[in-house]
N, C-alpha and C. Protein backbone atom coordinates (compact mmCIF):
# COMPACT_ATOMS: atom_id res chain seq x y z
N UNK A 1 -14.52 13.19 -8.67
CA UNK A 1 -13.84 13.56 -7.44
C UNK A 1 -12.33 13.34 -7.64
N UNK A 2 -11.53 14.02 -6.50
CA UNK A 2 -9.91 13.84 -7.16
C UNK A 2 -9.61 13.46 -5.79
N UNK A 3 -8.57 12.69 -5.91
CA UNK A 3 -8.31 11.18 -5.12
C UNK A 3 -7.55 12.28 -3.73
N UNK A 4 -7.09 13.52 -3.68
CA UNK A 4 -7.43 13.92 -2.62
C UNK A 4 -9.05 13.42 -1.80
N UNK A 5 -10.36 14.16 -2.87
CA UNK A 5 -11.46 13.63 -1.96
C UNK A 5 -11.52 12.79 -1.67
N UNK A 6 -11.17 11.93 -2.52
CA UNK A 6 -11.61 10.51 -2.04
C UNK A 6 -10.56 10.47 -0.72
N UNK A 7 -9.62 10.41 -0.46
CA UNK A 7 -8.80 9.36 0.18
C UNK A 7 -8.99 10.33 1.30
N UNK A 8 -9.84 11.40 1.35
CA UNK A 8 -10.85 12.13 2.90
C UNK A 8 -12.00 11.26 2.88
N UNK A 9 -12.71 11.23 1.90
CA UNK A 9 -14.08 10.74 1.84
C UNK A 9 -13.81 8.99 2.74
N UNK A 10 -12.77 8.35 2.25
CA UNK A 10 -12.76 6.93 2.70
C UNK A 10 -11.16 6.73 3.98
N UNK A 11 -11.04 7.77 4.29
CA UNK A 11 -9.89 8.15 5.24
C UNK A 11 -8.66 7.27 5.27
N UNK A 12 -8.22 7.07 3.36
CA UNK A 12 -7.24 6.18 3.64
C UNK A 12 -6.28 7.03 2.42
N UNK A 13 -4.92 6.65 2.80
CA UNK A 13 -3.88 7.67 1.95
C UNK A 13 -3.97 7.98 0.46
N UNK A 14 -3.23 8.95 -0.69
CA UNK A 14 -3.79 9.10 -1.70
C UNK A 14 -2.49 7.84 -2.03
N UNK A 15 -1.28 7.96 -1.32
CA UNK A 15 -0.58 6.99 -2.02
C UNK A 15 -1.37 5.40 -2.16
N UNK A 16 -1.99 5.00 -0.95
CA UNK A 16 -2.50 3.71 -0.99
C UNK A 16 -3.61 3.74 -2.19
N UNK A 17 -4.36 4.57 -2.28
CA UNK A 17 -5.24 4.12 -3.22
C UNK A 17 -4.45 4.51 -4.83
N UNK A 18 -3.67 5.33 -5.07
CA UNK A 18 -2.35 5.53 -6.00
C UNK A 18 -1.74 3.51 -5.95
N UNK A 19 -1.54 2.85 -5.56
CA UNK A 19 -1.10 1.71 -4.85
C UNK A 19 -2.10 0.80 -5.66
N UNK A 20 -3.05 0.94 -4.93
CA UNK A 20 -4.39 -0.11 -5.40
C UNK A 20 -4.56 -0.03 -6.68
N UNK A 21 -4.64 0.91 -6.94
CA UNK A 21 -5.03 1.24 -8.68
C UNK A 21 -3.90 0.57 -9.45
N UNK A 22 -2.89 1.03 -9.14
CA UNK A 22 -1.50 0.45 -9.73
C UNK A 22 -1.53 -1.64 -9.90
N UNK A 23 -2.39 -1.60 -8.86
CA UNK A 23 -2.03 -3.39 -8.70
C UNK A 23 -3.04 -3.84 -9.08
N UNK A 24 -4.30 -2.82 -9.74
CA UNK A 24 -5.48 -3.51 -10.62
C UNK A 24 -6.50 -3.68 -9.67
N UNK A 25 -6.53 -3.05 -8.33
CA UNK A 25 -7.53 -3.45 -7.55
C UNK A 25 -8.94 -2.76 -7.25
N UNK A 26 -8.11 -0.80 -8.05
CA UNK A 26 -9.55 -0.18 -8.31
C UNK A 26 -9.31 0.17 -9.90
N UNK A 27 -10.77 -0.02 -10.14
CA UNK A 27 -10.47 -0.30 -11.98
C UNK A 27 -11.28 0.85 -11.95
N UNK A 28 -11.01 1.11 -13.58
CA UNK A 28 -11.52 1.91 -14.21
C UNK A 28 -12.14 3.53 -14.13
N UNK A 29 -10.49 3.92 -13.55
CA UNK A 29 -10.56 4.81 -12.62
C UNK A 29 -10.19 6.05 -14.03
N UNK A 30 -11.15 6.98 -14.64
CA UNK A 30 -10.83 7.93 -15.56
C UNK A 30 -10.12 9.05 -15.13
N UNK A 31 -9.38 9.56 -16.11
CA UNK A 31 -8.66 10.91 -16.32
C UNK A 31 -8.54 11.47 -17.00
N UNK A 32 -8.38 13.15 -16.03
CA UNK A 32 -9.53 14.40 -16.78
C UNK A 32 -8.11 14.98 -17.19
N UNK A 33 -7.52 15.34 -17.91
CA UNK A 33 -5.85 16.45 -18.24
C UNK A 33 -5.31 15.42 -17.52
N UNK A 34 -5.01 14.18 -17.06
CA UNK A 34 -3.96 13.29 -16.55
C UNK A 34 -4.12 13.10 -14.94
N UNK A 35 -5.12 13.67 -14.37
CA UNK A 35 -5.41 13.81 -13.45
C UNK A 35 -6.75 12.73 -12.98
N UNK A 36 -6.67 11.96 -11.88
CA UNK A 36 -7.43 10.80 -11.39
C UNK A 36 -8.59 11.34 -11.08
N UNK A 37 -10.11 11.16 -11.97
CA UNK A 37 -11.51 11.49 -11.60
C UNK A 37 -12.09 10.98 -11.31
N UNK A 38 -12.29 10.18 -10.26
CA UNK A 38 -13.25 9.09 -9.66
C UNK A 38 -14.89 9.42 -9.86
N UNK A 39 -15.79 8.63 -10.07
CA UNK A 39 -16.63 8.80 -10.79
C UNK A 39 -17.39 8.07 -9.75
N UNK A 40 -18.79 8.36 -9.27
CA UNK A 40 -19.95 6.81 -8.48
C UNK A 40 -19.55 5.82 -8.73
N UNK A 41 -19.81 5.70 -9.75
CA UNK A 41 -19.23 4.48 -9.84
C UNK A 41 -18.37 3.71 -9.57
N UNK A 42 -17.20 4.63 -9.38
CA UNK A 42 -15.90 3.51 -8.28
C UNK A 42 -16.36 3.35 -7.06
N UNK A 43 -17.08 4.14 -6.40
CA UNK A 43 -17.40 3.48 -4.90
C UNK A 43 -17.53 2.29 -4.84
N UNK A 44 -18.44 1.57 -5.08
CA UNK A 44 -18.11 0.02 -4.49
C UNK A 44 -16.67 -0.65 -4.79
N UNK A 45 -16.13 -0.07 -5.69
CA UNK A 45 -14.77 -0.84 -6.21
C UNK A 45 -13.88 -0.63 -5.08
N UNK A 46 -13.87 0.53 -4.40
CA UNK A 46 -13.35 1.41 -3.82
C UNK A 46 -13.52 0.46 -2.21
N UNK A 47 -14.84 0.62 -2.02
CA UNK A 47 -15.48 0.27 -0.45
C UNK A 47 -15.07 -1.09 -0.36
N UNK A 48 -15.31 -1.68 -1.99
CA UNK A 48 -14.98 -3.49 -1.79
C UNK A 48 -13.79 -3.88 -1.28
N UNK A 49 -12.22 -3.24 -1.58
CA UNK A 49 -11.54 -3.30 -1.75
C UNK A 49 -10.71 -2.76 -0.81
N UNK A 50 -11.28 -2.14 0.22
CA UNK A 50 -10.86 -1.45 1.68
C UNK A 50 -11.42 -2.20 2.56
N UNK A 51 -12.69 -2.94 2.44
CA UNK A 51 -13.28 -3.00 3.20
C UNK A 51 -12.31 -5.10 3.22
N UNK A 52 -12.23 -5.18 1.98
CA UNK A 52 -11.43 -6.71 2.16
C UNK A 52 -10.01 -6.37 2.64
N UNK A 53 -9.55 -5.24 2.46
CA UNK A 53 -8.15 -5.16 3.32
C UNK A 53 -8.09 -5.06 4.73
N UNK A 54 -8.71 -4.23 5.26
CA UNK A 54 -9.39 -4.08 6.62
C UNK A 54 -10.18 -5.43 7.16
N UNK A 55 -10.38 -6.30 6.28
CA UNK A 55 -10.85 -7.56 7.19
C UNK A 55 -9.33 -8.51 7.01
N UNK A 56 -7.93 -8.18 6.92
CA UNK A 56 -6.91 -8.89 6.79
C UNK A 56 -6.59 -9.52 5.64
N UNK A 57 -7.56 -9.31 4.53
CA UNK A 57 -7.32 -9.95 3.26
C UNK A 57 -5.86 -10.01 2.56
N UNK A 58 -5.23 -10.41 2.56
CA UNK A 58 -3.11 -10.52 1.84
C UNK A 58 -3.90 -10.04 0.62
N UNK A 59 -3.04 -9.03 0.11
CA UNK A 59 -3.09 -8.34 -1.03
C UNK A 59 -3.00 -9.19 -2.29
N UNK A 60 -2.10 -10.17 -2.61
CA UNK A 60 -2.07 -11.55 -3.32
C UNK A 60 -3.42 -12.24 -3.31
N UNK A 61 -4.19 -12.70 -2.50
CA UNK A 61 -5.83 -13.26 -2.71
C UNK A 61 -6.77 -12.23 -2.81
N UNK A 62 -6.45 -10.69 -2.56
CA UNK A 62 -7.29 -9.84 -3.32
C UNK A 62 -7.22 -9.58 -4.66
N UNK A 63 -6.01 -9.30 -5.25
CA UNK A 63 -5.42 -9.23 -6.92
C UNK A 63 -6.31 -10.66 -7.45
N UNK A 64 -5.55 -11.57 -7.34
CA UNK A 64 -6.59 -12.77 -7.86
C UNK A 64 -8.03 -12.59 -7.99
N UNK A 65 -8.52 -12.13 -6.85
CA UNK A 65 -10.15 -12.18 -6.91
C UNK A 65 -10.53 -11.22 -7.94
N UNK A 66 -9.89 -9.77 -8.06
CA UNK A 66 -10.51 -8.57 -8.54
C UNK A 66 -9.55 -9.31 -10.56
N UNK A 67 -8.84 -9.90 -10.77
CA UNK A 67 -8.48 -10.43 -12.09
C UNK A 67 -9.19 -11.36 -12.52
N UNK A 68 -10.14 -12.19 -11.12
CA UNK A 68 -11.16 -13.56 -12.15
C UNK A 68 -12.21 -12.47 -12.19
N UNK A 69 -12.81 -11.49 -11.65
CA UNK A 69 -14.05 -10.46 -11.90
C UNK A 69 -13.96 -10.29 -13.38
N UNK A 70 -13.15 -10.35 -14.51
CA UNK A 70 -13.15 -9.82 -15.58
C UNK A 70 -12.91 -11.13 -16.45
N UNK A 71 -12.86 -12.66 -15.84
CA UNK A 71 -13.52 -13.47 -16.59
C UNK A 71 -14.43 -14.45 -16.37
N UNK A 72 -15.09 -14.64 -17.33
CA UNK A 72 -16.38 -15.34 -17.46
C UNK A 72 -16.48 -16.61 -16.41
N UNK A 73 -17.17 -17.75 -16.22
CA UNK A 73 -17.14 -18.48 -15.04
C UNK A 73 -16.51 -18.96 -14.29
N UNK A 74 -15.97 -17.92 -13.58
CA UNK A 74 -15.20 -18.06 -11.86
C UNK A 74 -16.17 -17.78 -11.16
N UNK A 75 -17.52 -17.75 -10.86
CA UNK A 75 -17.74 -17.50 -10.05
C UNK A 75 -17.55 -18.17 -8.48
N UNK A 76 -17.72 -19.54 -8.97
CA UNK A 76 -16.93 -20.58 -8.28
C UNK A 76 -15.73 -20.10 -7.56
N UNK A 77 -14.89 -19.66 -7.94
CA UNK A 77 -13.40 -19.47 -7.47
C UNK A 77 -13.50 -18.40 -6.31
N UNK A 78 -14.69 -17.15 -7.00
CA UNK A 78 -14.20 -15.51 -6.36
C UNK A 78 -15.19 -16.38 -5.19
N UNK A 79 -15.92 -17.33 -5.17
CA UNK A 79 -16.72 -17.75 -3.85
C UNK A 79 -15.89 -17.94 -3.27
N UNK A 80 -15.37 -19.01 -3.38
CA UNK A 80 -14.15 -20.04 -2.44
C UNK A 80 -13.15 -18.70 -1.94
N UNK A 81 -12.54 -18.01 -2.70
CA UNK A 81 -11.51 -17.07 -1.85
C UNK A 81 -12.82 -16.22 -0.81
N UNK A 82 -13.86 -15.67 -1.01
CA UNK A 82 -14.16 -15.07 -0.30
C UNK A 82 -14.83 -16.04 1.11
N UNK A 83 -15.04 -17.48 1.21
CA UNK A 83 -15.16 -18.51 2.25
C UNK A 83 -13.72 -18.67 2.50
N UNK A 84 -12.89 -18.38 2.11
CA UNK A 84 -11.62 -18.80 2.72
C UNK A 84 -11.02 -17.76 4.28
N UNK A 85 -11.75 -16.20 3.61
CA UNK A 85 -11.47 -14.81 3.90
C UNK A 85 -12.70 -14.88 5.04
N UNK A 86 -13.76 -15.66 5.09
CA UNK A 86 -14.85 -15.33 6.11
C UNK A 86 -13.87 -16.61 7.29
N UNK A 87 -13.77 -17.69 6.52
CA UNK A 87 -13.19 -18.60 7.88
C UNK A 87 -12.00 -17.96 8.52
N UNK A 88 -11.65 -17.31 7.78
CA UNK A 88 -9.46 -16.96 8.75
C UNK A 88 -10.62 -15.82 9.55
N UNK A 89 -11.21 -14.87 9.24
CA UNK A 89 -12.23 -13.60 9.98
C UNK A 89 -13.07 -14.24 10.99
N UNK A 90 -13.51 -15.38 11.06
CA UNK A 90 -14.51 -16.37 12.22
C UNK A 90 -13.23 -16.78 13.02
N UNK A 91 -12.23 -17.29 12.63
CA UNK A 91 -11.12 -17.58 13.34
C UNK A 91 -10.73 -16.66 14.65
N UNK A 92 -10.20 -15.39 13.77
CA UNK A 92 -9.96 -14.15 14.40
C UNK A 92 -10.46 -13.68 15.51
N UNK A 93 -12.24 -14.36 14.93
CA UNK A 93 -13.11 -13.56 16.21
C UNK A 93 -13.00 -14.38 17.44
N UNK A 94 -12.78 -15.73 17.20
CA UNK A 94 -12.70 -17.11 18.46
C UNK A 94 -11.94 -16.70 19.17
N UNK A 95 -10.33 -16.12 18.62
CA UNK A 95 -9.37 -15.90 19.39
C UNK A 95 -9.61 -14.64 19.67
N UNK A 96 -9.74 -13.47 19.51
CA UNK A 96 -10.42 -11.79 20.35
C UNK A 96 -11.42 -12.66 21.05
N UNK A 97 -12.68 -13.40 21.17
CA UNK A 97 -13.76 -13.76 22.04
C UNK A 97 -13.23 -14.18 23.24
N UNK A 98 -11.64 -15.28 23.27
CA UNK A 98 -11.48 -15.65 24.36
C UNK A 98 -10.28 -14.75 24.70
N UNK A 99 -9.69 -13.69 24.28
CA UNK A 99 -9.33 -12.80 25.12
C UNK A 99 -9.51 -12.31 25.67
N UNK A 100 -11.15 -11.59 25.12
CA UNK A 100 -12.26 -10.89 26.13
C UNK A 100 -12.49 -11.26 27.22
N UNK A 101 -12.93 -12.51 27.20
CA UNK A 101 -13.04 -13.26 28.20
C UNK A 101 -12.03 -12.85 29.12
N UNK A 102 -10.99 -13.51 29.17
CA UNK A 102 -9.85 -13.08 30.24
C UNK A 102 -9.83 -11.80 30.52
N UNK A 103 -9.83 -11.38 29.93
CA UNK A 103 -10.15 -9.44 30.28
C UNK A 103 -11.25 -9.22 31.05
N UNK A 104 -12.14 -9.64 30.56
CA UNK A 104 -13.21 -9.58 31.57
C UNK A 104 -13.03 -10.23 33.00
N UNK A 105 -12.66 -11.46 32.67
CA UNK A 105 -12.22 -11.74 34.27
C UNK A 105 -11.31 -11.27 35.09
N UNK A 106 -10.07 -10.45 34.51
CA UNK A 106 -8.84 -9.81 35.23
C UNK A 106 -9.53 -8.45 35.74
N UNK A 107 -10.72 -7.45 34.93
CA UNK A 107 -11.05 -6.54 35.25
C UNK A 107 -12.15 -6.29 36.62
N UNK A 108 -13.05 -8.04 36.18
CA UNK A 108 -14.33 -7.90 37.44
C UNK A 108 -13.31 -8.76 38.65
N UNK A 109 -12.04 -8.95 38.63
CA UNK A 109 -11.19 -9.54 39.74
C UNK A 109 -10.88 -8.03 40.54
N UNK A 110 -10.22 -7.00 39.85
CA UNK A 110 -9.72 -5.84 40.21
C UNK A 110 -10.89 -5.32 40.81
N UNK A 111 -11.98 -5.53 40.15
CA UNK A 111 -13.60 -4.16 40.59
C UNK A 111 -13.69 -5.53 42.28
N UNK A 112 -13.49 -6.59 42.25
CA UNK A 112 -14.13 -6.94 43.45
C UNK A 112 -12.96 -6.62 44.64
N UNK A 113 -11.56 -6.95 44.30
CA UNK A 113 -10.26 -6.07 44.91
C UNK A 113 -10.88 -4.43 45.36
N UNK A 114 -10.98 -3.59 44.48
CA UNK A 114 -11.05 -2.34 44.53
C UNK A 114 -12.44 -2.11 45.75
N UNK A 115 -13.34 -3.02 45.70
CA UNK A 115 -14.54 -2.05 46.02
C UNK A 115 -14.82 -2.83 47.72
């Protein structure tokens, strides 16, 4: 596929994933006449790697994680960054949960006003 498709297929820019690749974050991305051919096989590299940016991941503790993937026992390490990345994401949700909250109460204040 050519990173036009892709960057329809996963609705994110060709520069950003041009970007990612550049900073080592989607590997092993082949080319056909000089031109970027994404192959099945990058999908998960691809999904992993959007899907940790989109949960707020700093681009700095993603590079790290996707550079210990290519040596031998870190597994230890790529754990710990990814418990580091679930607690700041549990965090996140405490503080949206009790916003809701207030929202909810400013809105069923207005519906008992209104009706």
């Amino acid at each position: 596929m050519t990173i036009k498709e892709i960057s329809k297929r996963y609705h994110v820019s060709e520069a950003t994933l041009r970007y990612y690749e550049q900073e080592g974050l989607i590997l092993d991305v082949k080319r056909k006449n000089g031109i970027r051919d994404y192959k099945e096989e990058n999908f998960p590299n691809i999904e992993f790697v959007l899907c940790m940016r989109n949960s707020g991941m700093s681009m700095e503790r993603l590079k790290k994680y996707m550079q210990l993937l290519n040596v031998q026992n870190t597994e230890k390490e790529r754990k710990q960054i990814l418990e580091l990345q679930r607690k700041e994401i549990k965090e996140q949700i405490d503080v949206l949960t009790e916003i809701l909250k207030k929202l909810d109460y400013k809105i069923d204040n207005y519906e008992k006003i209104m009706s």
